[in-house]
Protein backbone atom coordinates (compact mmCIF):
# COMPACT_ATOMS: atom_id res chain seq x y z
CA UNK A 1 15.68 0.76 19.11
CA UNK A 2 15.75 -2.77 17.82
CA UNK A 3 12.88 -1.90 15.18
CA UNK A 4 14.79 1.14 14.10
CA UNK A 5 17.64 -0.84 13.44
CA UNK A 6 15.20 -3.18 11.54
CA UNK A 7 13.38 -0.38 9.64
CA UNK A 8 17.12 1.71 8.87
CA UNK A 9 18.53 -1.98 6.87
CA UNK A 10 15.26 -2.81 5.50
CA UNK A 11 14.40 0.30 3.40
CA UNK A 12 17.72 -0.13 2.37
CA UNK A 13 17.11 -3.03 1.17
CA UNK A 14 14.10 -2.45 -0.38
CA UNK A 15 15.24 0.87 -2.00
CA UNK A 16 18.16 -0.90 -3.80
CA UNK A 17 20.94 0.61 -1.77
CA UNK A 18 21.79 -2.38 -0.29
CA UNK A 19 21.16 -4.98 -3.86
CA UNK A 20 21.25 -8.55 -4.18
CA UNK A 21 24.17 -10.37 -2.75
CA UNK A 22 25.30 -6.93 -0.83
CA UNK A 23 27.09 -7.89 2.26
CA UNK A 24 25.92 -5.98 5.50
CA UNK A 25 29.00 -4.74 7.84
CA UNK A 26 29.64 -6.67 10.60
CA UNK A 27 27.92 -6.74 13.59
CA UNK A 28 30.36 -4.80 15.56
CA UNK A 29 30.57 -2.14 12.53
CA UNK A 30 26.95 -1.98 12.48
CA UNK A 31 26.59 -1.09 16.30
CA UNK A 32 28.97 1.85 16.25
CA UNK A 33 27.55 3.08 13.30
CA UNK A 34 23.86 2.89 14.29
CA UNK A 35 25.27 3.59 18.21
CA UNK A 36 23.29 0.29 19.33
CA UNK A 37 24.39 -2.73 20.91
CA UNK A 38 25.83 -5.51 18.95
CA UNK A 39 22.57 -7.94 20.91
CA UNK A 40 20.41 -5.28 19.47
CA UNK A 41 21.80 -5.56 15.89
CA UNK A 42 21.70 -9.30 15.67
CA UNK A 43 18.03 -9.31 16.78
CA UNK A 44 17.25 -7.01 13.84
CA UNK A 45 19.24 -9.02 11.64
CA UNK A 46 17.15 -11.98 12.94
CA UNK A 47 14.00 -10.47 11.70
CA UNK A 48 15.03 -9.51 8.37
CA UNK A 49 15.94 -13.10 7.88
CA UNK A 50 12.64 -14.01 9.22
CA UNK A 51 11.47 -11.81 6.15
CA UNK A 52 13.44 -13.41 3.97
CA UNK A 53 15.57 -9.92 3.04
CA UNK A 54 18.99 -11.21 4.32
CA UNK A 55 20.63 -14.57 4.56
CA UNK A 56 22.94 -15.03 7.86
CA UNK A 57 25.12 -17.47 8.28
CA UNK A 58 28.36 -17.41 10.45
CA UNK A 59 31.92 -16.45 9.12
CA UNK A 60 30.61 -15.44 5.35
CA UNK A 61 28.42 -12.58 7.29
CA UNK A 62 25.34 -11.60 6.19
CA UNK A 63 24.26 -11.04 2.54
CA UNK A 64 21.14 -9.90 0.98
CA UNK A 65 18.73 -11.98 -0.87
CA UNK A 66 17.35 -12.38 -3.99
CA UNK A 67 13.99 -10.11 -4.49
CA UNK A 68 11.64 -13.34 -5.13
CA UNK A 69 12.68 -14.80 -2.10
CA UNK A 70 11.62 -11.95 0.23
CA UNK A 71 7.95 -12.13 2.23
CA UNK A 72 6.71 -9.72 0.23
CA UNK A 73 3.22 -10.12 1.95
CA UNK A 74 4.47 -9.08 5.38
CA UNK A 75 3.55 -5.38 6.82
CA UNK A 76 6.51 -4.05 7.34
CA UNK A 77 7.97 -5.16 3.76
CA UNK A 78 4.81 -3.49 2.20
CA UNK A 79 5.43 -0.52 4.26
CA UNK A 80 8.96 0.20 3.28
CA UNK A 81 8.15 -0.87 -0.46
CA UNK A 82 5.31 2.58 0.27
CA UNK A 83 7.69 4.64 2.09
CA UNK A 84 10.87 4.27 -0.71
CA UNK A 85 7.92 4.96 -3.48
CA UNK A 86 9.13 1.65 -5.55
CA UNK A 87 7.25 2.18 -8.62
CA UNK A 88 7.67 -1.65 -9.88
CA UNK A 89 6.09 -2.07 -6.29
CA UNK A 90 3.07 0.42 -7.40
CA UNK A 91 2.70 -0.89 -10.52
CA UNK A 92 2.05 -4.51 -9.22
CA UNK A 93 -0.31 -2.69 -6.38
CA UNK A 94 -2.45 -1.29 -9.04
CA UNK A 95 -2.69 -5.06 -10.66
CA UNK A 96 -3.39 -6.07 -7.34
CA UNK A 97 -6.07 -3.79 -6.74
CA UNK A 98 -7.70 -4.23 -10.20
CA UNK A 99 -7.98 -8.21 -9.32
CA UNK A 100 -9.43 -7.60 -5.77
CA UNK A 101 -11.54 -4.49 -5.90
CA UNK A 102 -13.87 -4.64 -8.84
CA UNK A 103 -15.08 -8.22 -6.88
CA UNK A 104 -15.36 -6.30 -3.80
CA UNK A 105 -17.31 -4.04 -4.67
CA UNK A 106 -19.76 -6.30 -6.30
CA UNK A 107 -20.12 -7.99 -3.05
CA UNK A 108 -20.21 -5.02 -1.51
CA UNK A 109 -22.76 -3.84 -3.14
CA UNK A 110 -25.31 -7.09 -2.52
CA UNK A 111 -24.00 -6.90 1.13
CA UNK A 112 -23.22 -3.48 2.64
CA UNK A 113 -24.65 -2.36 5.68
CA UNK A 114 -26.85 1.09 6.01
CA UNK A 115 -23.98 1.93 8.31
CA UNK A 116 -21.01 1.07 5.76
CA UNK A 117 -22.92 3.38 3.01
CA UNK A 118 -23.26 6.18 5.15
CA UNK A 119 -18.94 5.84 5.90
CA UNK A 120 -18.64 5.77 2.10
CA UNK A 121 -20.69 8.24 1.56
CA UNK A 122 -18.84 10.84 4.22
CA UNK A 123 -15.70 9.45 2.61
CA UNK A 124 -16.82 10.59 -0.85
CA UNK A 125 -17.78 14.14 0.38
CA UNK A 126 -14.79 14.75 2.14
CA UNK A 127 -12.95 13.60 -1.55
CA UNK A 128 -15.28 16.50 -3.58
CA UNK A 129 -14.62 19.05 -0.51
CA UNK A 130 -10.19 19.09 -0.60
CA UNK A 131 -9.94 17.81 -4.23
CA UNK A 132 -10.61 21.41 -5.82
CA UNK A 133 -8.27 22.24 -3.11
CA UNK A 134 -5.29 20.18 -3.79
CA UNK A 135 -2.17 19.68 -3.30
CA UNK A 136 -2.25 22.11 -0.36
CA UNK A 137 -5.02 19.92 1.22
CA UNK A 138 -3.81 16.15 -0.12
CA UNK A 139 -3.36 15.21 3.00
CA UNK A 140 -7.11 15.48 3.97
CA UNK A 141 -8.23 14.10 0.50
CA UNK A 142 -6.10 11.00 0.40
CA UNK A 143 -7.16 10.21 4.20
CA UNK A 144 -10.94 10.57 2.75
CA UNK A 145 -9.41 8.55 -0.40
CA UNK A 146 -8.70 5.81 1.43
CA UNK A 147 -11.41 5.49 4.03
CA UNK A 148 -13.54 5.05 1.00
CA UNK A 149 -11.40 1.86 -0.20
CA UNK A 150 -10.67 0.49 2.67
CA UNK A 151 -14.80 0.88 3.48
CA UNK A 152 -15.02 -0.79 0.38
CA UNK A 153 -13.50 -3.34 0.60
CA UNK A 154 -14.73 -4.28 4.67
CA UNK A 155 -18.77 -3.60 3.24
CA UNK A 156 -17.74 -7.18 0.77
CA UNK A 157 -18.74 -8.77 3.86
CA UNK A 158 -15.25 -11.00 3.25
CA UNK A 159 -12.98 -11.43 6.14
CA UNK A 160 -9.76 -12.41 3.80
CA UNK A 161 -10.55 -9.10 1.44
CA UNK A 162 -11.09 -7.15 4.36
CA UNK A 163 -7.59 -8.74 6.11
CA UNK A 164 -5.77 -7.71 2.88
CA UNK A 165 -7.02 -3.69 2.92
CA UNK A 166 -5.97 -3.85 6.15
CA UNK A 167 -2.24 -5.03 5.53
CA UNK A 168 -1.81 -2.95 2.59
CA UNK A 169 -3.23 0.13 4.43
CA UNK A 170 0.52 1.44 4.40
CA UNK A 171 1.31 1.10 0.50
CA UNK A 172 -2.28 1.73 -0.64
CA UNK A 173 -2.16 5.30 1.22
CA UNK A 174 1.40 5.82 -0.63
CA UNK A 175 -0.40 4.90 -3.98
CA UNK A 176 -3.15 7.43 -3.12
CA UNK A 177 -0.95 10.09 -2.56
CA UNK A 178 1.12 9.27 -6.06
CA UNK A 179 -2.16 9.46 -7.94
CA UNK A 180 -3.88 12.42 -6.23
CA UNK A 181 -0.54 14.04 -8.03
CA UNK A 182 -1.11 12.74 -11.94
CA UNK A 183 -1.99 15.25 -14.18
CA UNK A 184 -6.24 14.93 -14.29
CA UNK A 185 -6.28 12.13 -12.28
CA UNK A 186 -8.50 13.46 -9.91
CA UNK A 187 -10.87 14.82 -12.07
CA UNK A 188 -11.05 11.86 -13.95
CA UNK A 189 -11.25 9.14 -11.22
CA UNK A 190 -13.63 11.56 -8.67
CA UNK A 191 -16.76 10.59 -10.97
CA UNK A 192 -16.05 7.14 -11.09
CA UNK A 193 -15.67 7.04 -7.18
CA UNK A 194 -19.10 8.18 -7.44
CA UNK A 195 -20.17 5.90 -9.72
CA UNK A 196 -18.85 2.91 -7.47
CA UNK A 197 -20.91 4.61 -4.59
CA UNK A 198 -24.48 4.95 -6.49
CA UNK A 199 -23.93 1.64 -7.35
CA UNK A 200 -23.48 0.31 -3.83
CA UNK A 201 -25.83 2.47 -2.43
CA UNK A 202 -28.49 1.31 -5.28
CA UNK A 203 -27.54 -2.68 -4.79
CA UNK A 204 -26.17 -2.91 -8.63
CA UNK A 205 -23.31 -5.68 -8.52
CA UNK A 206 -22.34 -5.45 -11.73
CA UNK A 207 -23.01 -1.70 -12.35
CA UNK A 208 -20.46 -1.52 -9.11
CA UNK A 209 -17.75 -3.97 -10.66
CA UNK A 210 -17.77 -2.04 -13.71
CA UNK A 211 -17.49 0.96 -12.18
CA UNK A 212 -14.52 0.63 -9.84
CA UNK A 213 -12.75 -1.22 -12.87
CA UNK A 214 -12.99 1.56 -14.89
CA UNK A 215 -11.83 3.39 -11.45
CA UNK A 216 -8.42 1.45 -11.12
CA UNK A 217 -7.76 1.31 -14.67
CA UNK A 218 -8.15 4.87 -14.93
CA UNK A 219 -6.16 5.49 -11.74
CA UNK A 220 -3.40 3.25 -13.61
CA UNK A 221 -3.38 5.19 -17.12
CA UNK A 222 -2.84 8.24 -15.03
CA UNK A 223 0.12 7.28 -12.84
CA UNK A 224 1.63 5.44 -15.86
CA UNK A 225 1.76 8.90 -17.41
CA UNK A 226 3.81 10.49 -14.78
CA UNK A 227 6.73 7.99 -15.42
C-alpha cells in the first residue's frame, strides 16, 4: 500500500498534474482520500522527498519541487516519466541513447560472447517475425526489440553501460513501443538493426558504431514526426 501511495503522487507529479510549487493535501486529507493510514502517507511522502519530487517541511505542508532538482536517475522516476509517455522525457532518452549505444556497440562488437550473438540474433528474428504483423503483435516485437538492446548493450563487456540498460529497462520499453508506432519506422530502422548485428557478429567496431547511429538517429527522425 505504501508504494501505491508513492506511485499514485509521483506520476502525478511527473505528468504535470501536480506542477511546481503545487501543495499536496494534508496528510489527514490524503489518507481518506487514498483510504490509507495517515503513517502510511507520510512514509510515501518520505520517499518522494528522498527523490527529490516534494519538499516537506512542517506547518507550510508539502510542496512540489522544481523539475531540475528531482533524481531523475532513480527507477521509479524513470518509470513513471515511461508510464505518463513524457515526450520531453523521450526526447532526452533518444539523446541519451545516441551518446551510449553507438559506443556500445563498438565494444560490443570487439567483445561479445558466441553466446551474446546467438541472444541477438534470436532477438532480431523474433523483430522480422511480428513486425509485418504489427500493431496487433507489438507486444511480442517490442519485447524482441528490446532484448536486442538491452543484449547490446550487456555484450560491451561494461558493467556501468550494462547497469544503465538495466535501470532504464522501464522507459526504454515505453520508447520502443512509441516508435514501433511512427509511420515507417519499422521498416526503416529493421535493416539497420541488422546492420548493427552483422557487424557484431563479423567483429567490425566501427562498421557497428555507424550502424546503430544511423539506427537511433533514424528511430529519432521518425518519432519526431509523430509530434
Amino acid at each position: 500500500m505504501h508504494g501505491q501511495v508513492v506511485e499514485w503522487i509521483g506520476r502525478r507529479i511527473v505528468s504535470g498534474e501536480l506542477s511546481y510549487g503545487s501543495r499536496l493535501p494534508n496528510e489527514a486529507e490524503l489518507a481518506a482520500q487514498l483510504k490509507v493510514s495517515r503513517g502510511g502517507v507520510r512514509e510515501a511522502v518520505k520517499a518522494l522527498a528522498a527523490k527529490g519530487l516534494v519538499d516537506a517541511r512542517p506547518r507550510l505542508g508539502t510542496r512540489v519541487r522544481p523539475r531540475h532538482e528531482w533524481n531523475l536517475m532513480d527507477r521509479e522516476v524513470i518509470d513513471w516519466h515511461g508510464q505518463v509517455a513524457a515526450p520531453e522525457f523521450l526526447d532526452d532518452l533518444l539523446e541519451l541513447r545516441l551518446m551510449v549505444e553507438p559506443g556500445a556497440a563498438q565494444l560490443a562488437a570487439e567483445r561479445a560472447t558466441a553466446e551474446q550473438i546467438a541472444t541477438l540474433e534470436n532477438a532480431y528474428a523474433g523483430m522480422a517475425e511480428f513486425a509485418p504483423r504489427l500493431p496487433e503483435h507489438e507486444q511480442s516485437f517490442v519485447d524482441a526489440d528490446l532484448a536486442f538492446h538491452l543484449t547490446l548493450l550487456r555484450a560491451s563487456g561494461n558493467q556501468l553501460i550494462e547497469q544503465l540498460g538495466r535501470l532504464l529497462e522501464t522507459s526504454l520499453r515505453h520508447g520502443l513501443a512509441a516508435s514501433s508506432h511512427a509511420p515507417g519506422g519499422v521498416a526503416a530502422t529493421l535493416p539497420l538493426h541488422h546492420a548493427v548485428l552483422a557487424a557484431v557478429r563479423g567483429h567490425r567496431p566501427v562498421a557497428a558504431h555507424r550502424a546503430m547511429r544511423r539506427l537511433i538517429e533514424t528511430t529519432t527522425s521518425a518519432v519526431n514526426r509523430m509530434s
